[in-house]
N, C-alpha and C. Protein backbone atom coordinates (compact mmCIF):
# COMPACT_ATOMS: atom_id res chain seq x y z
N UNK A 1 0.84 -1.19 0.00
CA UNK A 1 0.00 0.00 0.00
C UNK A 1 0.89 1.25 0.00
N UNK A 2 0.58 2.12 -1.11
CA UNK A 2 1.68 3.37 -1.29
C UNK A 2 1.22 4.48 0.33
N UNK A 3 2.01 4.77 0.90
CA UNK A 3 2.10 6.01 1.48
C UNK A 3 1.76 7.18 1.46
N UNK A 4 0.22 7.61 1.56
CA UNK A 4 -0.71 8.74 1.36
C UNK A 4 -0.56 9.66 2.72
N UNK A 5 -0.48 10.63 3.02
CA UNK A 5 -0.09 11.14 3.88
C UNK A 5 -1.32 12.51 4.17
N UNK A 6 -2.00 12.62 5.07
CA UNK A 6 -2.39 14.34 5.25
C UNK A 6 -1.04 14.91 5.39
N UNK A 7 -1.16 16.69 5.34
CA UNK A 7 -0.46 17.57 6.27
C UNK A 7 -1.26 19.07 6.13
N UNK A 8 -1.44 18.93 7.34
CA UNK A 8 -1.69 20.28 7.73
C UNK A 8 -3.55 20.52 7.17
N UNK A 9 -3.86 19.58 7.48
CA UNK A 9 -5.50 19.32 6.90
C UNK A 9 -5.68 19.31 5.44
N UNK A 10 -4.26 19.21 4.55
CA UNK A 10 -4.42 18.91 3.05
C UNK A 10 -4.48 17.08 3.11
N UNK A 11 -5.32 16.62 2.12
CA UNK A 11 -4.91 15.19 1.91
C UNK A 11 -4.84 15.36 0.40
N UNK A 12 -4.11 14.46 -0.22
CA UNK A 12 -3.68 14.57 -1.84
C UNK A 12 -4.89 13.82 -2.66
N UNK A 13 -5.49 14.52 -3.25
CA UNK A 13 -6.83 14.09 -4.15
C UNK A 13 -6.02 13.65 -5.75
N UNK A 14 -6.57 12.87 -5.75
CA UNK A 14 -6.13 11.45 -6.80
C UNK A 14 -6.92 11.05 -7.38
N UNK A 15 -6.99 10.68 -8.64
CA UNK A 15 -7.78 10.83 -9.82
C UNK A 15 -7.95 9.13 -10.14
N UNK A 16 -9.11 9.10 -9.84
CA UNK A 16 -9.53 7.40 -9.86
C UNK A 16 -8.46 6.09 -10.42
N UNK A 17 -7.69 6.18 -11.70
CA UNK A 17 -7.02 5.77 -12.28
C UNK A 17 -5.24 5.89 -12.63
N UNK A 18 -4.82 6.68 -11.04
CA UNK A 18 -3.68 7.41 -10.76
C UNK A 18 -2.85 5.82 -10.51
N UNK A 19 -1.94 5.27 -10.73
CA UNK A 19 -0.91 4.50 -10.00
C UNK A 19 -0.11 5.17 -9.15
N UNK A 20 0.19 4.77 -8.47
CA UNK A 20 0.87 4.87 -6.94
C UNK A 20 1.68 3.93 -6.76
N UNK A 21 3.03 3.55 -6.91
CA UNK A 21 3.70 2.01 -6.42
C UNK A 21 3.10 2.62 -4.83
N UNK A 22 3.74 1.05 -4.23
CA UNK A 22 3.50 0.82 -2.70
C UNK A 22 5.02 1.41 -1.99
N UNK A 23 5.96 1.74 -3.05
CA UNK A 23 6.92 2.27 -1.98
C UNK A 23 7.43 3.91 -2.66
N UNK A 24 6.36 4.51 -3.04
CA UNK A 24 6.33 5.87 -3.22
C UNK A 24 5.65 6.38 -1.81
N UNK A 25 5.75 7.74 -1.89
CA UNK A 25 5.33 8.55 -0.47
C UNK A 25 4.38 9.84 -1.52
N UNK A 26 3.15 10.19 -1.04
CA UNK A 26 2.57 11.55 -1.56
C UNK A 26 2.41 11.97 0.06
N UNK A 27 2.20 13.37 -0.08
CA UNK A 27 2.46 14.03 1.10
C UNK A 27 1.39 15.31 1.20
N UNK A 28 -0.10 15.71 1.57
CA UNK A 28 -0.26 16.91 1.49
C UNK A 28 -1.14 17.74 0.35
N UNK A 29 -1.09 18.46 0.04
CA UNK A 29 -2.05 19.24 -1.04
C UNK A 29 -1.05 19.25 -2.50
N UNK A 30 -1.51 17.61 -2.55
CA UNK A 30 -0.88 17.67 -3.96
C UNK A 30 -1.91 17.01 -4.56
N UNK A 31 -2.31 16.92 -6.44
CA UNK A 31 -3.27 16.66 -6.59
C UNK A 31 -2.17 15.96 -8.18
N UNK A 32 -3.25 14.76 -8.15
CA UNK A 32 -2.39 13.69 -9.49
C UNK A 32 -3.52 13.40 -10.19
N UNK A 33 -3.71 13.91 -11.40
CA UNK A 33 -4.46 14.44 -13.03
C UNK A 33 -4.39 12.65 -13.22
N UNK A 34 -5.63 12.60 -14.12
CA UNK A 34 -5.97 11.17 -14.39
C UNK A 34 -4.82 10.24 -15.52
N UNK A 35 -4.36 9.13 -15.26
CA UNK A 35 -3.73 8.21 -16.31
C UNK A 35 -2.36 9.14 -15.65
N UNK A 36 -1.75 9.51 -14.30
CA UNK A 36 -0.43 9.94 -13.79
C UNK A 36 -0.05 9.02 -13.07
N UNK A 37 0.99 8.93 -12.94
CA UNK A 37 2.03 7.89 -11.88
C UNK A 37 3.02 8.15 -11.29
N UNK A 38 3.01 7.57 -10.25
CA UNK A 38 4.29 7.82 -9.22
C UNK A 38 5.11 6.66 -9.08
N UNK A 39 5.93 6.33 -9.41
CA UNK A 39 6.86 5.23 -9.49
C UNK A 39 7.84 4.92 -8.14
N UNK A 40 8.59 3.43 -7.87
CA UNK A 40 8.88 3.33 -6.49
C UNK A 40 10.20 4.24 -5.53
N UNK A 41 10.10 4.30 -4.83
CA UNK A 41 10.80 5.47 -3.94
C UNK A 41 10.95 6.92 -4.23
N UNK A 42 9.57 7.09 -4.82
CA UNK A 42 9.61 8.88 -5.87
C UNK A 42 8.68 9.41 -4.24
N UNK A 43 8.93 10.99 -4.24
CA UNK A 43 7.90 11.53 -2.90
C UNK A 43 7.70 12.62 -3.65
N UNK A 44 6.44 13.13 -3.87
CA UNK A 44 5.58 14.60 -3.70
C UNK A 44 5.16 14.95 -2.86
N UNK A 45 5.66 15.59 -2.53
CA UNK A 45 5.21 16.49 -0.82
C UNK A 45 5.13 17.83 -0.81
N UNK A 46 3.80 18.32 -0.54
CA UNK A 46 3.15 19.64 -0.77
C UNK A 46 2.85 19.93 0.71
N UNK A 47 3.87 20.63 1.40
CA UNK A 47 3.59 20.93 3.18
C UNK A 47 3.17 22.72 2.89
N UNK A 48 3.86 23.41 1.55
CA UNK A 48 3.11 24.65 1.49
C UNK A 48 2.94 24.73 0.53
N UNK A 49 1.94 25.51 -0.28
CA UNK A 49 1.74 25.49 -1.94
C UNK A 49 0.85 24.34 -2.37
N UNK A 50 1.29 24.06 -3.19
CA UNK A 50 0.53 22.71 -4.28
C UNK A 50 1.67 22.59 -5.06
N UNK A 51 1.36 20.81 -5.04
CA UNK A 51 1.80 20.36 -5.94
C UNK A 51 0.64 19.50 -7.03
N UNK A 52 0.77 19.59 -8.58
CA UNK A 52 -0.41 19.31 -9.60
C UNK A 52 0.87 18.51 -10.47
N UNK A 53 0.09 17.28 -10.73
CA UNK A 53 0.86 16.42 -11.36
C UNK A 53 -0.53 16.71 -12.79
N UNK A 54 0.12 16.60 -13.88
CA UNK A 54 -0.63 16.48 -14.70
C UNK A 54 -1.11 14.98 -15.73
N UNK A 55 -2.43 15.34 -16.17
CA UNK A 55 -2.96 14.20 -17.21
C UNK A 55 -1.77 13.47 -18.07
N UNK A 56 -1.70 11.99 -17.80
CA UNK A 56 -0.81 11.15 -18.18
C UNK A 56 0.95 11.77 -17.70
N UNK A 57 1.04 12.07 -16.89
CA UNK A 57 2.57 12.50 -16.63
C UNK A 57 2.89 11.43 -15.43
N UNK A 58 4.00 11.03 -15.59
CA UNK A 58 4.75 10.04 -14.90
C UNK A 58 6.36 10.53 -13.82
N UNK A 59 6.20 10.32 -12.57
CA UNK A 59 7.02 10.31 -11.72
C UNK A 59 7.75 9.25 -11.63
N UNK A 60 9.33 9.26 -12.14
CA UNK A 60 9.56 7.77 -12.09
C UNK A 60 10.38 7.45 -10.69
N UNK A 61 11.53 6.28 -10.61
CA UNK A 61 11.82 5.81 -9.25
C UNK A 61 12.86 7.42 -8.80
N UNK A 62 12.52 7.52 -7.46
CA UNK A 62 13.28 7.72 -6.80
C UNK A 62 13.06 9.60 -6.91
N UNK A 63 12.46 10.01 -7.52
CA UNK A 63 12.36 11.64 -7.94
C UNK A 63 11.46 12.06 -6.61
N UNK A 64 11.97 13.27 -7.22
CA UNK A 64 11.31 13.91 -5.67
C UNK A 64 10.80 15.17 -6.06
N UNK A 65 9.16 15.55 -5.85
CA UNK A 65 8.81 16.88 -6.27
C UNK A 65 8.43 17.48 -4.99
N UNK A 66 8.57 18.93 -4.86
CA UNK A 66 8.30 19.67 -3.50
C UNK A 66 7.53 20.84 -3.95
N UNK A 67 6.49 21.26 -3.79
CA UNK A 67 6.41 22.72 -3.71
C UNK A 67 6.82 23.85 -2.52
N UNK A 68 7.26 25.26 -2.87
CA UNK A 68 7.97 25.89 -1.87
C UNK A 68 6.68 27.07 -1.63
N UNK A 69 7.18 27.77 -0.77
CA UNK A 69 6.06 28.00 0.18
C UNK A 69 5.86 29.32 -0.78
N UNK A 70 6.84 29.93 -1.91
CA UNK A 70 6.37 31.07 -2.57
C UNK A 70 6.02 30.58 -3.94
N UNK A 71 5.87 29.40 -4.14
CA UNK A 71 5.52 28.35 -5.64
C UNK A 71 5.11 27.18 -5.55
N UNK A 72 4.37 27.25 -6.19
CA UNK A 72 3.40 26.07 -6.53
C UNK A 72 4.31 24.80 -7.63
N UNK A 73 4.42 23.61 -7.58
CA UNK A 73 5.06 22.61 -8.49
C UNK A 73 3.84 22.49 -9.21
N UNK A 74 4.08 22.99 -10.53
CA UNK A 74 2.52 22.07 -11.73
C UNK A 74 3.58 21.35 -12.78
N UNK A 75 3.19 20.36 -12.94
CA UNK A 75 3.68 19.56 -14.22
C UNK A 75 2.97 19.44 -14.74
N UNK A 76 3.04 19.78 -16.02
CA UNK A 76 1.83 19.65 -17.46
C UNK A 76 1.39 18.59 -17.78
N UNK A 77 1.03 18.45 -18.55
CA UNK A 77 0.53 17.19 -19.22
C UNK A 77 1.86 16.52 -19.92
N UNK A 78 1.39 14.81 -19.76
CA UNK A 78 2.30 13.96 -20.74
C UNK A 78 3.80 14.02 -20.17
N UNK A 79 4.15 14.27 -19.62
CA UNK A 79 5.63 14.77 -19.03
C UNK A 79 6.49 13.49 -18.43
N UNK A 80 7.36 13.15 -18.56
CA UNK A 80 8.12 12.49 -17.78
C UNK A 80 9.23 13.04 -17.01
N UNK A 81 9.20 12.37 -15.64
CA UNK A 81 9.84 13.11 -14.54
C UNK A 81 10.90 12.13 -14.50
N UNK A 82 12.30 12.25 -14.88
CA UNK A 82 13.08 10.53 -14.55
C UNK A 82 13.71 10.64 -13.39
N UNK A 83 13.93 9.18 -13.52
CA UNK A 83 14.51 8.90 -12.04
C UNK A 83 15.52 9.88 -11.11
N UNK A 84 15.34 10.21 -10.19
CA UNK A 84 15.94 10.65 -9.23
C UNK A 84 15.79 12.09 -9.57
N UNK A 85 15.30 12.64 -10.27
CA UNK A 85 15.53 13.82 -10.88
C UNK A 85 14.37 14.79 -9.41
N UNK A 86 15.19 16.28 -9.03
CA UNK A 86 14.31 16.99 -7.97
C UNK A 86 13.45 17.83 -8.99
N UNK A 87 12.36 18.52 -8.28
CA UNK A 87 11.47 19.30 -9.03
C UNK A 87 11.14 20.47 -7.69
N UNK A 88 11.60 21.54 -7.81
CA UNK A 88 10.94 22.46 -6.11
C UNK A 88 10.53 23.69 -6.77
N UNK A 89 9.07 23.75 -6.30
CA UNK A 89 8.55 25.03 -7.00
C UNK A 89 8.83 25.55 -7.99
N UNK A 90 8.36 24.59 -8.97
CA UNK A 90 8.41 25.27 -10.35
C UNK A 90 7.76 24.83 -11.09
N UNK A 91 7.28 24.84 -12.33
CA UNK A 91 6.30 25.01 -13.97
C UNK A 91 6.83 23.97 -14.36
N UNK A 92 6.15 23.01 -14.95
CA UNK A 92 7.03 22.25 -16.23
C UNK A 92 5.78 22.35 -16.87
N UNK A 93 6.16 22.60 -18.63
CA UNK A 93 5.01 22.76 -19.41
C UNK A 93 4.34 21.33 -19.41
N UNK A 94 3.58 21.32 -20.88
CA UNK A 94 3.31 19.70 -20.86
C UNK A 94 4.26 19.21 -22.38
N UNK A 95 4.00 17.75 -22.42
CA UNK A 95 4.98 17.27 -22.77
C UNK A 95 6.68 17.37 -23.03
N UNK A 96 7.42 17.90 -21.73
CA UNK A 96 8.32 17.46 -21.35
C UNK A 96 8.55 16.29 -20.90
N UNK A 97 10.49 16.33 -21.41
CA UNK A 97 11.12 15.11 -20.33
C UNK A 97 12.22 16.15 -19.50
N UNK A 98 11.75 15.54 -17.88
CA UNK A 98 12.69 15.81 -17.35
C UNK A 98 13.94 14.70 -17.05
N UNK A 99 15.37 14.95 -17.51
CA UNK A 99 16.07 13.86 -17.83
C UNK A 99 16.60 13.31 -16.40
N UNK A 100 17.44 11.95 -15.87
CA UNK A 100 17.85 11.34 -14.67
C UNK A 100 18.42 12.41 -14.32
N UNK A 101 18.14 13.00 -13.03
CA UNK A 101 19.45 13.92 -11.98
C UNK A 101 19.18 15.17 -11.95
N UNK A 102 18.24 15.37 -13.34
CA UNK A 102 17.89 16.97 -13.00
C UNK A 102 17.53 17.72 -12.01
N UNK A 103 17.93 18.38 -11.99
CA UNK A 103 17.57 19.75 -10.51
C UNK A 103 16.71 20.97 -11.17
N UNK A 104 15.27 20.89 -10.86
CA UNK A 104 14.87 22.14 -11.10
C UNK A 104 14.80 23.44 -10.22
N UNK A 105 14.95 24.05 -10.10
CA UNK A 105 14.81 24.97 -8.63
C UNK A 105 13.98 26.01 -8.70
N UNK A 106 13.41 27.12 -7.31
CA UNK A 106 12.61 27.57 -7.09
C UNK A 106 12.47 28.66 -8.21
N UNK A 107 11.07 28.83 -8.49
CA UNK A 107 10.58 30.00 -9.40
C UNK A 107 10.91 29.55 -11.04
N UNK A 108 11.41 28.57 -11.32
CA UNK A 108 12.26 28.21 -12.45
C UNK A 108 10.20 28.02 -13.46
N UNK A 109 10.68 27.93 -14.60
CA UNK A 109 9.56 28.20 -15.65
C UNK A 109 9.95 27.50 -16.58
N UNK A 110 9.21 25.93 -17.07
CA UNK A 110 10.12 25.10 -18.51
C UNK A 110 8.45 25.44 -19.42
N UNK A 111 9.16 25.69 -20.40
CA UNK A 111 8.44 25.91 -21.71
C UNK A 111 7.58 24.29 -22.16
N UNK A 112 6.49 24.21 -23.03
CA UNK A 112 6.20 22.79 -23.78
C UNK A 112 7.33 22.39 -24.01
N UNK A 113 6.85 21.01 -24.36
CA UNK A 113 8.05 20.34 -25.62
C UNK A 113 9.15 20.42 -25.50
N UNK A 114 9.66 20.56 -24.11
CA UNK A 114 10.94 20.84 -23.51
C UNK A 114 11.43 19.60 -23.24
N UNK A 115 12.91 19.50 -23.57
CA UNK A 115 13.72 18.33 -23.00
C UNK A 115 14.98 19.26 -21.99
N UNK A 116 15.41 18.68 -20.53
CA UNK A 116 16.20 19.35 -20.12
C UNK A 116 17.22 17.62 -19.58
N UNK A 117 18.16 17.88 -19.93
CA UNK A 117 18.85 16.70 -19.75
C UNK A 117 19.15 16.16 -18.59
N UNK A 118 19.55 14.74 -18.68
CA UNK A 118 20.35 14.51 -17.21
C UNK A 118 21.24 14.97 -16.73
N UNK A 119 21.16 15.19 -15.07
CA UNK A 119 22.40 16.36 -14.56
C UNK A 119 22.40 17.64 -14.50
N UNK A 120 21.22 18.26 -15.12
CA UNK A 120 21.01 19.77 -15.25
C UNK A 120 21.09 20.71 -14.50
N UNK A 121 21.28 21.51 -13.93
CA UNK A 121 20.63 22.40 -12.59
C UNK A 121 20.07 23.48 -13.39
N UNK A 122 18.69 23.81 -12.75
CA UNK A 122 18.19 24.83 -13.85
C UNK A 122 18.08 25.84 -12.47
N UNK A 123 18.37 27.19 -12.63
CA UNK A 123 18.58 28.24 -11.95
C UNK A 123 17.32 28.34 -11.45
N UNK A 124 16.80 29.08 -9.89
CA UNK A 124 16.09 29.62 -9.66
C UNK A 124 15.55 30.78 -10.44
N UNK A 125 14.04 30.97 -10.83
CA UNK A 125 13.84 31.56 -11.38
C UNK A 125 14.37 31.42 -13.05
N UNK A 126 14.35 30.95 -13.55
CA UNK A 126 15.12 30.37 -14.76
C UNK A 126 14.09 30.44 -15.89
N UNK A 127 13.95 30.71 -17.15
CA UNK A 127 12.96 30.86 -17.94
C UNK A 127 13.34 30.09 -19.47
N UNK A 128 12.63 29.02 -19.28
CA UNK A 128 13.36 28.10 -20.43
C UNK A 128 12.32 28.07 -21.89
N UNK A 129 12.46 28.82 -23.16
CA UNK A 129 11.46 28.76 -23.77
C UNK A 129 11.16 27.55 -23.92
N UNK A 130 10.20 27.14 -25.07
CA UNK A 130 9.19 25.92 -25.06
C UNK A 130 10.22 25.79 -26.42
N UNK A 131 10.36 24.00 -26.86
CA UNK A 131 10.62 22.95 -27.47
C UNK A 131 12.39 23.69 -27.43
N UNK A 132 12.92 23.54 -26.44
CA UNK A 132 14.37 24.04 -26.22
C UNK A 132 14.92 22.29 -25.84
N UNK A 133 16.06 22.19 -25.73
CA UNK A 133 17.06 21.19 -25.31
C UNK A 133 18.15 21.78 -24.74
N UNK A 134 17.69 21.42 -23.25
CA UNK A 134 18.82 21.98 -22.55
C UNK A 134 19.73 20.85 -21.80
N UNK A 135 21.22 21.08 -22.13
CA UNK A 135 22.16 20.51 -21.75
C UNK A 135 23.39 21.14 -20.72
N UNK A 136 24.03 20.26 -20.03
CA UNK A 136 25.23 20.72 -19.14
C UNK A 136 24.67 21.13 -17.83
N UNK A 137 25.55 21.05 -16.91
CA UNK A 137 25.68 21.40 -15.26
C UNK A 137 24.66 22.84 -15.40
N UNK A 138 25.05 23.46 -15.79
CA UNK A 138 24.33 24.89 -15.88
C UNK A 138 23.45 25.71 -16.73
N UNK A 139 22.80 24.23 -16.94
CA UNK A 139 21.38 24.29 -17.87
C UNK A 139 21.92 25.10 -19.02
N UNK A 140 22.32 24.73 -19.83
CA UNK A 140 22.19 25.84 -20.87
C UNK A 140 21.60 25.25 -22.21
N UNK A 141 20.31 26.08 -22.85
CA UNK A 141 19.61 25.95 -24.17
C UNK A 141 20.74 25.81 -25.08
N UNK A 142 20.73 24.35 -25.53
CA UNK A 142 21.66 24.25 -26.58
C UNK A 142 21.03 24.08 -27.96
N UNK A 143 19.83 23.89 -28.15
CA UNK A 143 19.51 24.25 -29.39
C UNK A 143 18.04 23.64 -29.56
N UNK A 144 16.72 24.13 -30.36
CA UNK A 144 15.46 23.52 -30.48
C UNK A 144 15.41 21.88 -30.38
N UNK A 145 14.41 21.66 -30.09
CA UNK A 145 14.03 20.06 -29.66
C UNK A 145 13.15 19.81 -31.10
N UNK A 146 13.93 19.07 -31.93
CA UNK A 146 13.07 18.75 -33.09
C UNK A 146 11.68 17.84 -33.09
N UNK A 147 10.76 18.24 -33.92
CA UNK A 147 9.63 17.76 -34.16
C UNK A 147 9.68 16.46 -34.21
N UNK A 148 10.62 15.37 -34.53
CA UNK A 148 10.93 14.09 -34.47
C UNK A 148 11.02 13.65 -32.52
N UNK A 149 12.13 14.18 -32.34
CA UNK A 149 12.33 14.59 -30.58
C UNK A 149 11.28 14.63 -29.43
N UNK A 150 10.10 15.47 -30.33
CA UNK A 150 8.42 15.67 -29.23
C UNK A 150 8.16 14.65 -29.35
N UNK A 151 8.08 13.71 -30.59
CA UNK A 151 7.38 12.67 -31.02
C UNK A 151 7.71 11.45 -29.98
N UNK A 152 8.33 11.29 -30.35
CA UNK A 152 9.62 10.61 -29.19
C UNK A 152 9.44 10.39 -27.99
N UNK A 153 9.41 11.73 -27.36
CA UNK A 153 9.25 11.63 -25.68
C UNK A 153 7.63 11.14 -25.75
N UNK A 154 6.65 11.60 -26.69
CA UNK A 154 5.68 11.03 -26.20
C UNK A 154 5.22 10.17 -26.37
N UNK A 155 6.13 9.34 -27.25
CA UNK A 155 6.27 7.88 -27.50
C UNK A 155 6.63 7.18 -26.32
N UNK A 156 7.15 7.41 -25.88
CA UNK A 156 7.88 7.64 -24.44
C UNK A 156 7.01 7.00 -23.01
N UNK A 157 6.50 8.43 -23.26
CA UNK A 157 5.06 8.58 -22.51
C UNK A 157 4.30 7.66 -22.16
N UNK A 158 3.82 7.50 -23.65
CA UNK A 158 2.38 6.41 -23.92
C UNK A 158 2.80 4.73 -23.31
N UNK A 159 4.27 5.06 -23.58
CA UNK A 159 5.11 3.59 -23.18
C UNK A 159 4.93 3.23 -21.48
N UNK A 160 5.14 4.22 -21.26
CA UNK A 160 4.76 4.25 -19.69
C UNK A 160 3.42 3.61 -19.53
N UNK A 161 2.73 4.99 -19.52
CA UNK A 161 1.10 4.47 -19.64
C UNK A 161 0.50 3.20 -20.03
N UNK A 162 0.85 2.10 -21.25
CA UNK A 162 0.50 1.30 -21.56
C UNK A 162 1.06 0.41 -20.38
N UNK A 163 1.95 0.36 -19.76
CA UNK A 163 2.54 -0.55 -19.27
C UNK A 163 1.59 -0.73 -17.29
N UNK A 164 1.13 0.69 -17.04
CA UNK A 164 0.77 0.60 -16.10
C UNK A 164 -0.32 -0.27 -15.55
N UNK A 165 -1.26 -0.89 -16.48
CA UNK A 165 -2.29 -2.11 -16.00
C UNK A 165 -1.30 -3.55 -15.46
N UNK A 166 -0.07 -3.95 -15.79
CA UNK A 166 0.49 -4.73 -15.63
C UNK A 166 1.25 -4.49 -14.15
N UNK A 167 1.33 -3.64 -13.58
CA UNK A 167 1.60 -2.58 -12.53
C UNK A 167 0.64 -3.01 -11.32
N UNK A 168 -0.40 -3.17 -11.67
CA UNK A 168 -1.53 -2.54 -10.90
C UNK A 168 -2.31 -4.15 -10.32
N UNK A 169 -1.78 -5.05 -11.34
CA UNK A 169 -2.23 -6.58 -10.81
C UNK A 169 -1.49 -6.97 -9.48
């Protein structure tokens, strides 16, 4: 049984058809958009703000999303969050990938169709346009995310999604 948590008289409202592994943690006033998942040892924990997972977006092992007490965490639609990767008060459009290790940080803003790689640190407050590819320690836009590329991640996506009834037995 996954780890549902109140805090502070928030409990996390979950969308009939949400997966949850049993060794993820949700925490609080966070809310997970229908066909979303949280994968094993991932935590969303909303103690101030909100956190909004969006329609079909996936939390995979070990990631960790927070909202901060001057920002709200929304992840868009279709999005993949990878493993281990942090997320604290900030935007992700929809259909992004966030890549293994990424660090998003407070106030930070990712555009659609965004890929930000593994290892990233994206600056507080940080403003990443939409279908960018960002690479290196210090996030930097290294060049548009081709129309092949969107396709891709949400190939990606759907891969997830399909797989989750097999999950759930």
């Amino acid at each position: 049984m996954p780890d549902i948590r109140d805090f502070d008289g928030h409990l996390p409202v979950l969308a009939e058809d949400v997966y949850i592994d049993r060794d993820a943690v949700i925490i609080g006033n966070v809310e997970m958009k229908a066909g979303s998942s949280c994968w094993p040892g991932s935590i969303i924990r909303a103690d101030y703000g909100k956190v909004i997972v969006g329609e079909g977006s996936h939390i995979m092992d070990k990631a960790f999303v927070e909202s901060h007490a001057r920002w709200d965490t929304i992840i868009g639609e279709r999005c993949i969050v990878r493993h281990g990767a942090i997320l604290h008060g900030c935007r992700i459009g929809r259909d992004c990938l966030i890549g293994i290790g990424a660090i998003i940080l407070d106030g930070a803003s990712i555009g659609d169709e965004t890929v930000i790689g593994a290892g990233c640190i994206v600056s507080p407050e940080m403003v990443v346009p939409p279908r960018s590819l960002v690479m290196g320690p210090q996030a930097q836009v290294s060049r548009d995310v081709t129309p092949e590329e969107v396709d891709e991640n949400r190939r990606g996506c759907a891969q997830i999604s399909e797989k989750l009834p097999k999950y759930r037995e």
